[in-house]
PDB file of N, CA and C in Angstrom:
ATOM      1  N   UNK A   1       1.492  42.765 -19.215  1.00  0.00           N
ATOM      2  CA  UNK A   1       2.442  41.898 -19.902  1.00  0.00           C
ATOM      3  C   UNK A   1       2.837  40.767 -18.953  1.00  0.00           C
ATOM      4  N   UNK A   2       2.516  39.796 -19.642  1.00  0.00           N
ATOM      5  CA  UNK A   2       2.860  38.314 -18.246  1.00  0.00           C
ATOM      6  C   UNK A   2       3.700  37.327 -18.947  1.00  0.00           C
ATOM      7  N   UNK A   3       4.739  37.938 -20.421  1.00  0.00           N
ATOM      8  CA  UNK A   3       5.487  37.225 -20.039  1.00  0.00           C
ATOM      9  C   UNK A   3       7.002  37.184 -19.546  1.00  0.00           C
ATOM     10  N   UNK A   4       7.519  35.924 -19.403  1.00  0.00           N
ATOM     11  CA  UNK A   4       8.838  36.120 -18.724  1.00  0.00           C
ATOM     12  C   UNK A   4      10.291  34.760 -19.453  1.00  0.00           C
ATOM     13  N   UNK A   5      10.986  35.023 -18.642  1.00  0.00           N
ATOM     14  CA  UNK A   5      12.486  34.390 -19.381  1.00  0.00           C
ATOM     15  C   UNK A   5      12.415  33.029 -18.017  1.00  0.00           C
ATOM     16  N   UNK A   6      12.652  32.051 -18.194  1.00  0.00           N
ATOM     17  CA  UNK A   6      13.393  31.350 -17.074  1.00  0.00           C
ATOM     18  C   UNK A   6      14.534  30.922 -17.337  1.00  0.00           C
ATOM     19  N   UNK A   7      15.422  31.037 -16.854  1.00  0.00           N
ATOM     20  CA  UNK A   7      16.785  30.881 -16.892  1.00  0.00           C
ATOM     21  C   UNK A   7      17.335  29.255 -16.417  1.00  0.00           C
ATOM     22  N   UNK A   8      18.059  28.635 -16.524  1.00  0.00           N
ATOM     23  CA  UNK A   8      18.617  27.210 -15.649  1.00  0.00           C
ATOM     24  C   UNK A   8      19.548  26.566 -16.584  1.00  0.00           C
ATOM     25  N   UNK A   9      20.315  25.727 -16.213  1.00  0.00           N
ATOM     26  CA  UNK A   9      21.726  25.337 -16.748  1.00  0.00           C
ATOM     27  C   UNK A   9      21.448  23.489 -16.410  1.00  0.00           C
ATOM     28  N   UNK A  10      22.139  23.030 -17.895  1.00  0.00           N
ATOM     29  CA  UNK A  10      21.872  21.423 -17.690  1.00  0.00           C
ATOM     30  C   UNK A  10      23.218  20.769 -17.905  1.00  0.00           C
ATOM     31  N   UNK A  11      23.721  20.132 -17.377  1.00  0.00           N
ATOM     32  CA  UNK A  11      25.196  19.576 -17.561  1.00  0.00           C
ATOM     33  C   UNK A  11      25.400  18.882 -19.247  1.00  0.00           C
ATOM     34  N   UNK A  12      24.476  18.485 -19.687  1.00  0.00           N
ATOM     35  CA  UNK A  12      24.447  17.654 -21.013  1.00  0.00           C
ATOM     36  C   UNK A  12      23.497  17.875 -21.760  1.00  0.00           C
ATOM     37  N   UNK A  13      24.065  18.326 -22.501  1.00  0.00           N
ATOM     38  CA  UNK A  13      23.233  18.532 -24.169  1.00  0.00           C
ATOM     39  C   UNK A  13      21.978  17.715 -23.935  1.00  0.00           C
ATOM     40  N   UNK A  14      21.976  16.739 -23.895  1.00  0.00           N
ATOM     41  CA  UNK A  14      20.749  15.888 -24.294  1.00  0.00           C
ATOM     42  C   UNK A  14      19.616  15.598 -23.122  1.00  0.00           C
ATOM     43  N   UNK A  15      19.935  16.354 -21.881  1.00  0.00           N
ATOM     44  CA  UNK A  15      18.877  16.331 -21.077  1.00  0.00           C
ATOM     45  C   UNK A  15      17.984  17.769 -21.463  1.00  0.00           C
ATOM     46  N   UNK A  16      19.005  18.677 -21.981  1.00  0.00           N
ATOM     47  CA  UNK A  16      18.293  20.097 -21.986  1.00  0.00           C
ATOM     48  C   UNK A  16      17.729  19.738 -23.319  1.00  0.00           C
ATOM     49  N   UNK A  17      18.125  19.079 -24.087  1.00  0.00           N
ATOM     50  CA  UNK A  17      16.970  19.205 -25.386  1.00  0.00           C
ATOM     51  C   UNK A  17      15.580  18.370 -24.808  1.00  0.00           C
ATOM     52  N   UNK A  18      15.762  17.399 -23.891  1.00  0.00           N
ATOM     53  CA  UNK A  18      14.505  16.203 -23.703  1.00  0.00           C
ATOM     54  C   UNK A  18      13.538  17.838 -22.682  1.00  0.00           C
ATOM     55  N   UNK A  19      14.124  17.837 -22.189  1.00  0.00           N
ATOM     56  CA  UNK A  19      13.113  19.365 -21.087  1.00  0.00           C
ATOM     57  C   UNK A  19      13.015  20.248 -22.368  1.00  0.00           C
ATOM     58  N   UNK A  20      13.682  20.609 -23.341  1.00  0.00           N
ATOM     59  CA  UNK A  20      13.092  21.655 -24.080  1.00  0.00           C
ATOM     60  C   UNK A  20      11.977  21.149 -24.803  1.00  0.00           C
ATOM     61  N   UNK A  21      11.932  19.689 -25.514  1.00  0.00           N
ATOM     62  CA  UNK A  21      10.805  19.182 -26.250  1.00  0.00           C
ATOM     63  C   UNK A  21       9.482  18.781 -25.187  1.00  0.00           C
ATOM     64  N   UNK A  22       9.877  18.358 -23.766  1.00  0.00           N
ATOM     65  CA  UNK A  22       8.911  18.270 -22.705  1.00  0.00           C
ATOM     66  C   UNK A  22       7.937  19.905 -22.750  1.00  0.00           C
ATOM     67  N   UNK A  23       8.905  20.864 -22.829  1.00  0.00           N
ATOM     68  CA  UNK A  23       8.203  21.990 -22.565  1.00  0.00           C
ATOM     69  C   UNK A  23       7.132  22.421 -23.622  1.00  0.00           C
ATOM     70  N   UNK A  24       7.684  22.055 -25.164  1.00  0.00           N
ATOM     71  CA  UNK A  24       7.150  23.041 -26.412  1.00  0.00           C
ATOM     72  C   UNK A  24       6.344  21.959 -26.326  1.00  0.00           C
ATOM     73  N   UNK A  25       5.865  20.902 -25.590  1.00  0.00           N
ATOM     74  CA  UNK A  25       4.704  19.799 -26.479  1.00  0.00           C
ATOM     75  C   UNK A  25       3.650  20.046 -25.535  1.00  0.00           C
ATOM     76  N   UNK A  26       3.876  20.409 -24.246  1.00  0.00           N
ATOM     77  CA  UNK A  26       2.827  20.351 -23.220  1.00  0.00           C
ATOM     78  C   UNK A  26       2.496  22.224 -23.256  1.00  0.00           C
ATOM     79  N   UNK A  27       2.863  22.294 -23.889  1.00  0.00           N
ATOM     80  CA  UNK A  27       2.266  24.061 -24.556  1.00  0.00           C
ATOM     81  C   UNK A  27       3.224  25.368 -23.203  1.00  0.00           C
ATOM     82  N   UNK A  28       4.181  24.856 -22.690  1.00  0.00           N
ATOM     83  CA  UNK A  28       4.349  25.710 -21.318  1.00  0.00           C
ATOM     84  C   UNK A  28       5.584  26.285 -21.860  1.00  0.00           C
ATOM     85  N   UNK A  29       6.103  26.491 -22.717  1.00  0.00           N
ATOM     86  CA  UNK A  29       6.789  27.585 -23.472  1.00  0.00           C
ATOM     87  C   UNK A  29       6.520  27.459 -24.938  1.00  0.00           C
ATOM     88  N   UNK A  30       6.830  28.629 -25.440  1.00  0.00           N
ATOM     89  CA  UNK A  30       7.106  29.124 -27.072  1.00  0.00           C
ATOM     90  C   UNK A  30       8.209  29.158 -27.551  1.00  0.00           C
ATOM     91  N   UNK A  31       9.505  29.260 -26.771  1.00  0.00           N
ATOM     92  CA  UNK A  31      10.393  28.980 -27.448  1.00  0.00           C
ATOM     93  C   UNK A  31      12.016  28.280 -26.463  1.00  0.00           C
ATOM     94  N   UNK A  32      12.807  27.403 -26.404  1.00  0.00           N
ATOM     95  CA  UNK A  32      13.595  26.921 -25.684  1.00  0.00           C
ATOM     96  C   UNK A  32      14.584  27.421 -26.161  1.00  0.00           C
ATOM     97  N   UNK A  33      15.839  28.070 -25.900  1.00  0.00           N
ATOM     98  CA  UNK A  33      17.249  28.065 -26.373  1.00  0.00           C
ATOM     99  C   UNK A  33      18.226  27.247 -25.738  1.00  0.00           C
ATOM    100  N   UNK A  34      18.553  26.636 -26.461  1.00  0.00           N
ATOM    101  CA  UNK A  34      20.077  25.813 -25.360  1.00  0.00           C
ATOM    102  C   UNK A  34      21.297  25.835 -26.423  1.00  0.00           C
ATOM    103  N   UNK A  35      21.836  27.353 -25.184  1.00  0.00           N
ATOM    104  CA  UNK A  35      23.322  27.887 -25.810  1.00  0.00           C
ATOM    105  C   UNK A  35      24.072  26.728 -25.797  1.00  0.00           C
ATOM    106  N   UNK A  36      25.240  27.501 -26.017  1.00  0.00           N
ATOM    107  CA  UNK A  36      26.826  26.724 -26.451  1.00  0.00           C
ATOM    108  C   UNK A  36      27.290  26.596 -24.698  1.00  0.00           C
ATOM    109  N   UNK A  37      27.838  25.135 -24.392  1.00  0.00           N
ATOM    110  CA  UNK A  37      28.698  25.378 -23.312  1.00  0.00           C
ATOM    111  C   UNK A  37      29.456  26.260 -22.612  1.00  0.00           C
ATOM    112  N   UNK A  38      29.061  26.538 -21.396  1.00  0.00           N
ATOM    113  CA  UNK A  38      29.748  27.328 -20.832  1.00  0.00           C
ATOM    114  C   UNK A  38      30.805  27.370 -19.769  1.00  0.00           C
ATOM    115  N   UNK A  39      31.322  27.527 -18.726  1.00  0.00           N
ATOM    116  CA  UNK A  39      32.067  27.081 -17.838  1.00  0.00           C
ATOM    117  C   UNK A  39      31.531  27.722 -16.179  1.00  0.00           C
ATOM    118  N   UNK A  40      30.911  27.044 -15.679  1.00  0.00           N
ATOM    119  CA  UNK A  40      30.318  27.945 -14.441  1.00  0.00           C
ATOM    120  C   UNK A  40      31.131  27.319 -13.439  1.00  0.00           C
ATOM    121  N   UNK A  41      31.760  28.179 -12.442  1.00  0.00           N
ATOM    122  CA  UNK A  41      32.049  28.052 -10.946  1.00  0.00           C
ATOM    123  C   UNK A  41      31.449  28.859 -10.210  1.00  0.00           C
ATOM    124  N   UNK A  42      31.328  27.601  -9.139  1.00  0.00           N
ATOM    125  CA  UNK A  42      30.462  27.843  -7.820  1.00  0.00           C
ATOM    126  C   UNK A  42      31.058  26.616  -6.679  1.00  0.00           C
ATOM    127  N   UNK A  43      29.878  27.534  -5.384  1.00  0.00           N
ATOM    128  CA  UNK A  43      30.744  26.803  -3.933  1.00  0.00           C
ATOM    129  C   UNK A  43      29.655  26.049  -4.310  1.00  0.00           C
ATOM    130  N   UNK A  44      29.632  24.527  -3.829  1.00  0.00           N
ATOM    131  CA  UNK A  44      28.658  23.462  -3.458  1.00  0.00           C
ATOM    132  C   UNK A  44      29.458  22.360  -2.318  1.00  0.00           C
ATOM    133  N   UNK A  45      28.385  22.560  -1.136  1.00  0.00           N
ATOM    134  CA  UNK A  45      28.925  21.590  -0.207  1.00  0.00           C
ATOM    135  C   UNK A  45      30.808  21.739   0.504  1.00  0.00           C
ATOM    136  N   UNK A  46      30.951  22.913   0.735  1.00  0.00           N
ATOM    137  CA  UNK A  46      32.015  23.638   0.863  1.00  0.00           C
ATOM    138  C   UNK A  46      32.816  23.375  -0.064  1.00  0.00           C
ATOM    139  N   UNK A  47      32.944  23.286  -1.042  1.00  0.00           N
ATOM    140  CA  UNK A  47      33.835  23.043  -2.019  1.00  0.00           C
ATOM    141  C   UNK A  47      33.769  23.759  -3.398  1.00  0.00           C
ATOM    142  N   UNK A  48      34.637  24.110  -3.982  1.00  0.00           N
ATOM    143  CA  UNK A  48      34.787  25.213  -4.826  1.00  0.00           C
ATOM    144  C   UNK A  48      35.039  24.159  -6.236  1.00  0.00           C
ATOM    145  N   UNK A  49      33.560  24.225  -7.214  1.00  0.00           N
ATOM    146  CA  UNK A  49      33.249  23.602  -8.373  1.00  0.00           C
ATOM    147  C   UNK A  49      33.686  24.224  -9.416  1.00  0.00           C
ATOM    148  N   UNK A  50      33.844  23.676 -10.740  1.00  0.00           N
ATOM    149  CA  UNK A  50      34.376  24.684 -12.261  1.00  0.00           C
ATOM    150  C   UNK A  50      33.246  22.960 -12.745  1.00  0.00           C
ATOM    151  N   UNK A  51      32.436  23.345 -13.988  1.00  0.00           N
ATOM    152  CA  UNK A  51      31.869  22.232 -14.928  1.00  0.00           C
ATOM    153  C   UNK A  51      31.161  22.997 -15.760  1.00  0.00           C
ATOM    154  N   UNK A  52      31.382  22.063 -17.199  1.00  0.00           N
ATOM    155  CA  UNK A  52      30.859  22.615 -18.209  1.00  0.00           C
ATOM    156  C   UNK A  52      29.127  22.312 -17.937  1.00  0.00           C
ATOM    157  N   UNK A  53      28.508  23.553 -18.370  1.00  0.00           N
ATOM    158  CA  UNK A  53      26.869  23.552 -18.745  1.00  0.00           C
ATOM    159  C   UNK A  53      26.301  24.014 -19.907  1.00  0.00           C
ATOM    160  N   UNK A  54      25.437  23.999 -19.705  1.00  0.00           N
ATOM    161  CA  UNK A  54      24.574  24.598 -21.091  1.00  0.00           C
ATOM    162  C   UNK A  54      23.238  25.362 -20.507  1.00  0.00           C
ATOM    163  N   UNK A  55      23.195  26.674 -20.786  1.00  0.00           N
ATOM    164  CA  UNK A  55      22.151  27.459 -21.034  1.00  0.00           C
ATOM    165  C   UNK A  55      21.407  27.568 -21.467  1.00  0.00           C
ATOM    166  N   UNK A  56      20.310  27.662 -20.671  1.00  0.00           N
ATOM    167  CA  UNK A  56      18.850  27.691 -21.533  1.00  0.00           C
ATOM    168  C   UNK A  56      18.036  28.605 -20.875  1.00  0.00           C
ATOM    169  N   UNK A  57      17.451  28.853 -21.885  1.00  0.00           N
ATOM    170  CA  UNK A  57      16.748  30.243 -21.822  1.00  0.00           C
ATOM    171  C   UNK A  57      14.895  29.727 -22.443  1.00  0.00           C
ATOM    172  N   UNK A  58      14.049  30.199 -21.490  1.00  0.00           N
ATOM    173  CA  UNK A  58      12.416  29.661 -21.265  1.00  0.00           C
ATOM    174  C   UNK A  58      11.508  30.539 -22.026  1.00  0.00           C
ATOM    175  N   UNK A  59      11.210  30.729 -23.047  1.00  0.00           N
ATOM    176  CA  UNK A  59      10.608  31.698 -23.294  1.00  0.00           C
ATOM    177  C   UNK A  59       8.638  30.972 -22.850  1.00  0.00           C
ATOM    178  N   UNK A  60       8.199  32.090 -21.725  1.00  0.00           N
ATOM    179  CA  UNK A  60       6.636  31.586 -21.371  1.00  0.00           C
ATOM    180  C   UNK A  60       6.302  32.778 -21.008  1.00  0.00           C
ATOM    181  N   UNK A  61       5.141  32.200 -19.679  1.00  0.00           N
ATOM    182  CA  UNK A  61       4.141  33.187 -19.575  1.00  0.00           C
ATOM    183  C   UNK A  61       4.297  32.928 -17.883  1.00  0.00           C
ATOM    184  N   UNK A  62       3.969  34.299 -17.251  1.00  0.00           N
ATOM    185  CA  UNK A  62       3.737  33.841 -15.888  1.00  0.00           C
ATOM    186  C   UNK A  62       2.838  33.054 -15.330  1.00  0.00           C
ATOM    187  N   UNK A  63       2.132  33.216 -16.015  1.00  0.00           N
ATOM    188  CA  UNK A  63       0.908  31.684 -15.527  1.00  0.00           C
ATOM    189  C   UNK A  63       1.040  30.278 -15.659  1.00  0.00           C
ATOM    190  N   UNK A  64       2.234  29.841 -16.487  1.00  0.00           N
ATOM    191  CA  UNK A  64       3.161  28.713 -16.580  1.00  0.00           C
ATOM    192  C   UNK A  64       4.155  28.139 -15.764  1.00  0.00           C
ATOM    193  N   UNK A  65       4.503  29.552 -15.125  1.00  0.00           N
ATOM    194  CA  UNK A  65       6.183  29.426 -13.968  1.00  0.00           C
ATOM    195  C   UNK A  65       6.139  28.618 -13.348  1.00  0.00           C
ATOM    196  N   UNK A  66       4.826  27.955 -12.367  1.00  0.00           N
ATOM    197  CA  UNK A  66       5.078  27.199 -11.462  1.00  0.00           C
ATOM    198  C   UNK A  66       5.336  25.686 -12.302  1.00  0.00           C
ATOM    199  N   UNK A  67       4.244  25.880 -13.449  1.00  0.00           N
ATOM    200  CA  UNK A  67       4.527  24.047 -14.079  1.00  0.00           C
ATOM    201  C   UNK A  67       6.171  23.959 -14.207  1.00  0.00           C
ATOM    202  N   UNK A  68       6.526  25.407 -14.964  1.00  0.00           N
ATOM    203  CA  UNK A  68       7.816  24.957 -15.919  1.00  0.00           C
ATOM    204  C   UNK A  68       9.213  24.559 -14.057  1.00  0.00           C
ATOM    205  N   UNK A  69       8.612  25.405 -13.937  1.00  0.00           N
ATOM    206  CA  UNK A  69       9.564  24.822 -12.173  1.00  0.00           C
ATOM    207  C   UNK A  69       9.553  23.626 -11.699  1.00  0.00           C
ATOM    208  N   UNK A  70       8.569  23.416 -11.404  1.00  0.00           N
ATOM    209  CA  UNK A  70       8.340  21.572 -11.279  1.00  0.00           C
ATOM    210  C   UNK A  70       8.552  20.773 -11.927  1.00  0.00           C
ATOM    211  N   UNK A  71       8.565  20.945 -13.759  1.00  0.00           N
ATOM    212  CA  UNK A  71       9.358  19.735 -15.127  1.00  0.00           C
ATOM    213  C   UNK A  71      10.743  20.302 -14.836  1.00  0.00           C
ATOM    214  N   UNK A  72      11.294  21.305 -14.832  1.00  0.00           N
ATOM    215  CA  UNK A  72      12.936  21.502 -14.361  1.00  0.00           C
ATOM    216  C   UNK A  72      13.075  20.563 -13.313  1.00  0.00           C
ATOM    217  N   UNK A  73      12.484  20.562 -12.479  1.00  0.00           N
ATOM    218  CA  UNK A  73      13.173  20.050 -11.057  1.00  0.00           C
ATOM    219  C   UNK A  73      13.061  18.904 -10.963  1.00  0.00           C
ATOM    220  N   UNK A  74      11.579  18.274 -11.658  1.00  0.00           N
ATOM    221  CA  UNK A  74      11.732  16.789 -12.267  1.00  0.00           C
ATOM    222  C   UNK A  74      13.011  16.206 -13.293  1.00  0.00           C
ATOM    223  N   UNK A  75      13.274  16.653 -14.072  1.00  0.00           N
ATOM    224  CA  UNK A  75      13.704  16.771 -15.483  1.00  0.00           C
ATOM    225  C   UNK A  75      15.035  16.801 -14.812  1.00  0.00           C
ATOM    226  N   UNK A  76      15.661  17.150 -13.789  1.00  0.00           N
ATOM    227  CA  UNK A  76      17.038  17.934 -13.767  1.00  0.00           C
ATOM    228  C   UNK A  76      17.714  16.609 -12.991  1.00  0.00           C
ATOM    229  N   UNK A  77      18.872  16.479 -13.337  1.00  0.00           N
ATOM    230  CA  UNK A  77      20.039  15.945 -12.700  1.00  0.00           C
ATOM    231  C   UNK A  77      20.479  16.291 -11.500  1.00  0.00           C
ATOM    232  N   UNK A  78      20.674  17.565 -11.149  1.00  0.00           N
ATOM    233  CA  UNK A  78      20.975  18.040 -10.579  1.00  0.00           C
ATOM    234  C   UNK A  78      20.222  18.327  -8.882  1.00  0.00           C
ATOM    235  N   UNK A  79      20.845  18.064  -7.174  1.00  0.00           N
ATOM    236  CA  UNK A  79      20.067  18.226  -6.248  1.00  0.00           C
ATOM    237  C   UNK A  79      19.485  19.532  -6.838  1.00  0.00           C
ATOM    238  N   UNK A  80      19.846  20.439  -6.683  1.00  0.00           N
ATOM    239  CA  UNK A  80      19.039  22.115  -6.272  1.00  0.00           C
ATOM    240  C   UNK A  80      19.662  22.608  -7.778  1.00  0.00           C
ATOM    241  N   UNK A  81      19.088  22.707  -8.875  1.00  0.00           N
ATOM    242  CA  UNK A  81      19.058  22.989 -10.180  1.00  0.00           C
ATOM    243  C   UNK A  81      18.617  24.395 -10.241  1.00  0.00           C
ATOM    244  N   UNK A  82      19.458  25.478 -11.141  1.00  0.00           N
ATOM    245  CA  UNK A  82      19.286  26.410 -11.271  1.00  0.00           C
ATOM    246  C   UNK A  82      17.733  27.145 -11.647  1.00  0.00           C
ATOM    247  N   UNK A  83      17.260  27.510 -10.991  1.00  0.00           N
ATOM    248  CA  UNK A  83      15.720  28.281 -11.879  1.00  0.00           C
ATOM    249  C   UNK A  83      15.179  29.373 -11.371  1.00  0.00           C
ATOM    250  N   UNK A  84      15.785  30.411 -12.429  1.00  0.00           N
ATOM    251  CA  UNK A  84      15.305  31.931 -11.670  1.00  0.00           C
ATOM    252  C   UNK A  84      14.587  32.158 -13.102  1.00  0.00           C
ATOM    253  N   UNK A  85      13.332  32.977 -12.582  1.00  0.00           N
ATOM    254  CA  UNK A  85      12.468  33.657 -13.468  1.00  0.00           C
ATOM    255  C   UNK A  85      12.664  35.393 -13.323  1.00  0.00           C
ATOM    256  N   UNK A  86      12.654  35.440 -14.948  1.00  0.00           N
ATOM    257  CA  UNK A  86      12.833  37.101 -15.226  1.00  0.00           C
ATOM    258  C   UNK A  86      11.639  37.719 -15.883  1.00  0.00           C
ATOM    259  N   UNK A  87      10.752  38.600 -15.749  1.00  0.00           N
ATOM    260  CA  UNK A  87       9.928  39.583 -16.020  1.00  0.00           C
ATOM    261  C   UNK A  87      10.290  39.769 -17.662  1.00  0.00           C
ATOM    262  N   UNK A  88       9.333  39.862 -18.609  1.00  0.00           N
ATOM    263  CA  UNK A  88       9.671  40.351 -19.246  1.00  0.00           C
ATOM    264  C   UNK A  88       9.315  41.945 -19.574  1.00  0.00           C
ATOM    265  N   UNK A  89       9.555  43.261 -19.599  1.00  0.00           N
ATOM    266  CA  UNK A  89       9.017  44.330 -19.297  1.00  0.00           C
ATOM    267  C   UNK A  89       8.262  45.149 -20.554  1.00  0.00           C
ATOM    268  N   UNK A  90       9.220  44.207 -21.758  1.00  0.00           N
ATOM    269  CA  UNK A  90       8.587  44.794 -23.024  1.00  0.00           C
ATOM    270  C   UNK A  90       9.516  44.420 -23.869  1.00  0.00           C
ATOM    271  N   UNK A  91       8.996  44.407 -25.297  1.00  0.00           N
ATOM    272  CA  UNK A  91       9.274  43.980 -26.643  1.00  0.00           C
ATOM    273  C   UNK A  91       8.715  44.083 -27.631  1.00  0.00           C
ATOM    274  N   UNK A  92       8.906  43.366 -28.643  1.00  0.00           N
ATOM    275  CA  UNK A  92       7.790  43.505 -30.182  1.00  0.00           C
ATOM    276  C   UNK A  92       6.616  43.193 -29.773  1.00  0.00           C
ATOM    277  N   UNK A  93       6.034  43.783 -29.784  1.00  0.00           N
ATOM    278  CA  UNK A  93       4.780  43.243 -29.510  1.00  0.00           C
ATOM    279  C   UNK A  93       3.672  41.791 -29.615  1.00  0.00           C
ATOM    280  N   UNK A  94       4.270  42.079 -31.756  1.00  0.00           N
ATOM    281  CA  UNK A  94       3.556  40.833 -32.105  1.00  0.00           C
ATOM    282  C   UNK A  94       4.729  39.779 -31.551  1.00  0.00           C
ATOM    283  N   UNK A  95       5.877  39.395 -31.114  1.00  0.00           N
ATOM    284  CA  UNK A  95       6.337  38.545 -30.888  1.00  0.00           C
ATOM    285  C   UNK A  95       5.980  38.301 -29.196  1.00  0.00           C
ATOM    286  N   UNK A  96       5.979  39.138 -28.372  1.00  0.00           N
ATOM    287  CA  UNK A  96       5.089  39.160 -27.027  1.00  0.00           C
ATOM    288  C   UNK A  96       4.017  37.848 -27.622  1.00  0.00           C
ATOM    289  N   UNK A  97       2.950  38.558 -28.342  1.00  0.00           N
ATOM    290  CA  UNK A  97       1.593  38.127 -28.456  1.00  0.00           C
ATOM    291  C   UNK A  97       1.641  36.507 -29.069  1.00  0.00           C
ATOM    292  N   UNK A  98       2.855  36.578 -29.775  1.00  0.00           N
ATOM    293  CA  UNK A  98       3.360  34.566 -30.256  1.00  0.00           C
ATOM    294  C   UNK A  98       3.810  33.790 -29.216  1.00  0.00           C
ATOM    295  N   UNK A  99       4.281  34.563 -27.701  1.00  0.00           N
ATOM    296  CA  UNK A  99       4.127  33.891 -26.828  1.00  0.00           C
ATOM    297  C   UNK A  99       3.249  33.537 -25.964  1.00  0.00           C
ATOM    298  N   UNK A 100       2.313  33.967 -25.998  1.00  0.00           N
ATOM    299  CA  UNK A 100       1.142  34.226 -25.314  1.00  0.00           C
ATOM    300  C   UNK A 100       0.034  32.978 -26.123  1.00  0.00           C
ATOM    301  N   UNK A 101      -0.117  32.837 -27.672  1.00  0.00           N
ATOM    302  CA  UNK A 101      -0.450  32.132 -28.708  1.00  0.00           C
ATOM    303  C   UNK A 101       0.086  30.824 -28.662  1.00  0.00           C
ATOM    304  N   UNK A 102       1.545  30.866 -28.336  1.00  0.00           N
ATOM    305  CA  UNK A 102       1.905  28.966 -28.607  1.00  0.00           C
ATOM    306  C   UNK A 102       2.321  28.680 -27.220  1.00  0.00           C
ATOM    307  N   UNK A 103       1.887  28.936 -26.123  1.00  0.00           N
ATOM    308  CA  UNK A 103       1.224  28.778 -24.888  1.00  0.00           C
ATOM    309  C   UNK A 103       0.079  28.808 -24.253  1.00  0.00           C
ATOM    310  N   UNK A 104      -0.883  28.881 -25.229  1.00  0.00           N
ATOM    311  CA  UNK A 104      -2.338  28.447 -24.873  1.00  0.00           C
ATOM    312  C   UNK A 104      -3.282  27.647 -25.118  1.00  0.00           C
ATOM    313  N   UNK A 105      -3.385  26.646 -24.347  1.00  0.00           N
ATOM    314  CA  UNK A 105      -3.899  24.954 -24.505  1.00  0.00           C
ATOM    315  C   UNK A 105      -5.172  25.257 -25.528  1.00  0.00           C
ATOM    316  N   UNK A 106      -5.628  26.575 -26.048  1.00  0.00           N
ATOM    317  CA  UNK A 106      -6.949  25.921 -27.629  1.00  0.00           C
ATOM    318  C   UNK A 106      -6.072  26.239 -28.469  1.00  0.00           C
ATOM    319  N   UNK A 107      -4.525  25.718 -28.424  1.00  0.00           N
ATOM    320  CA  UNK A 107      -4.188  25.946 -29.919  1.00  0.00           C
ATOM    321  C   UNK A 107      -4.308  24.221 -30.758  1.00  0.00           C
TER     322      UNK A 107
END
């Protein structure tokens, strides 16, 4: 099973939709989510941050991770932009196999 979740946070609605349509057109995910605002704090540059983001959630394949890392890090506003990848260990199967399908360049 090779696929996985990537996780990362965009300050504005409208950059995370332009990276979600970057992603579903160049075939390197199957599906983008970009939740509802959230409120994240963190230290940056000794200083203790609170700002609204938005969540998004990568649905791909591990053989994608490195592209989808490099359009985040292009794509992102942000110096050092959130991007952790999660395993996926198991699921529906046929929905596994639709990711695997609308991530593979002979579609």
């Amino acid at each position: 099973m090779d696929a996985i979740l990537v996780l990362t946070h965009y300050p504005n609605k409208q950059d995370a939709i332009a990276l979600s349509h970057a992603l579903i057109e160049q075939r390197l995910a199957a599906c983008v989510n970009i939740l509802s605002p959230c409120t994240s704090t963190y230290r940056w540059q000794d200083e203790i941050e609170s700002s609204e983001e938005f969540p998004v959630t990568i649905k791909t394949r591990l053989h994608h991770y490195a592209q989808v890392e490099q359009l985040i890090k292009m794509m992102h506003p942000y110096e050092l932009p959130e991007v952790i990848m999660i395993p996926i260990a198991g699921g529906l199967p046929a929905y596994l196999q639709w990711i695997v399908t609308e991530t593979s360049s002979s579609n």
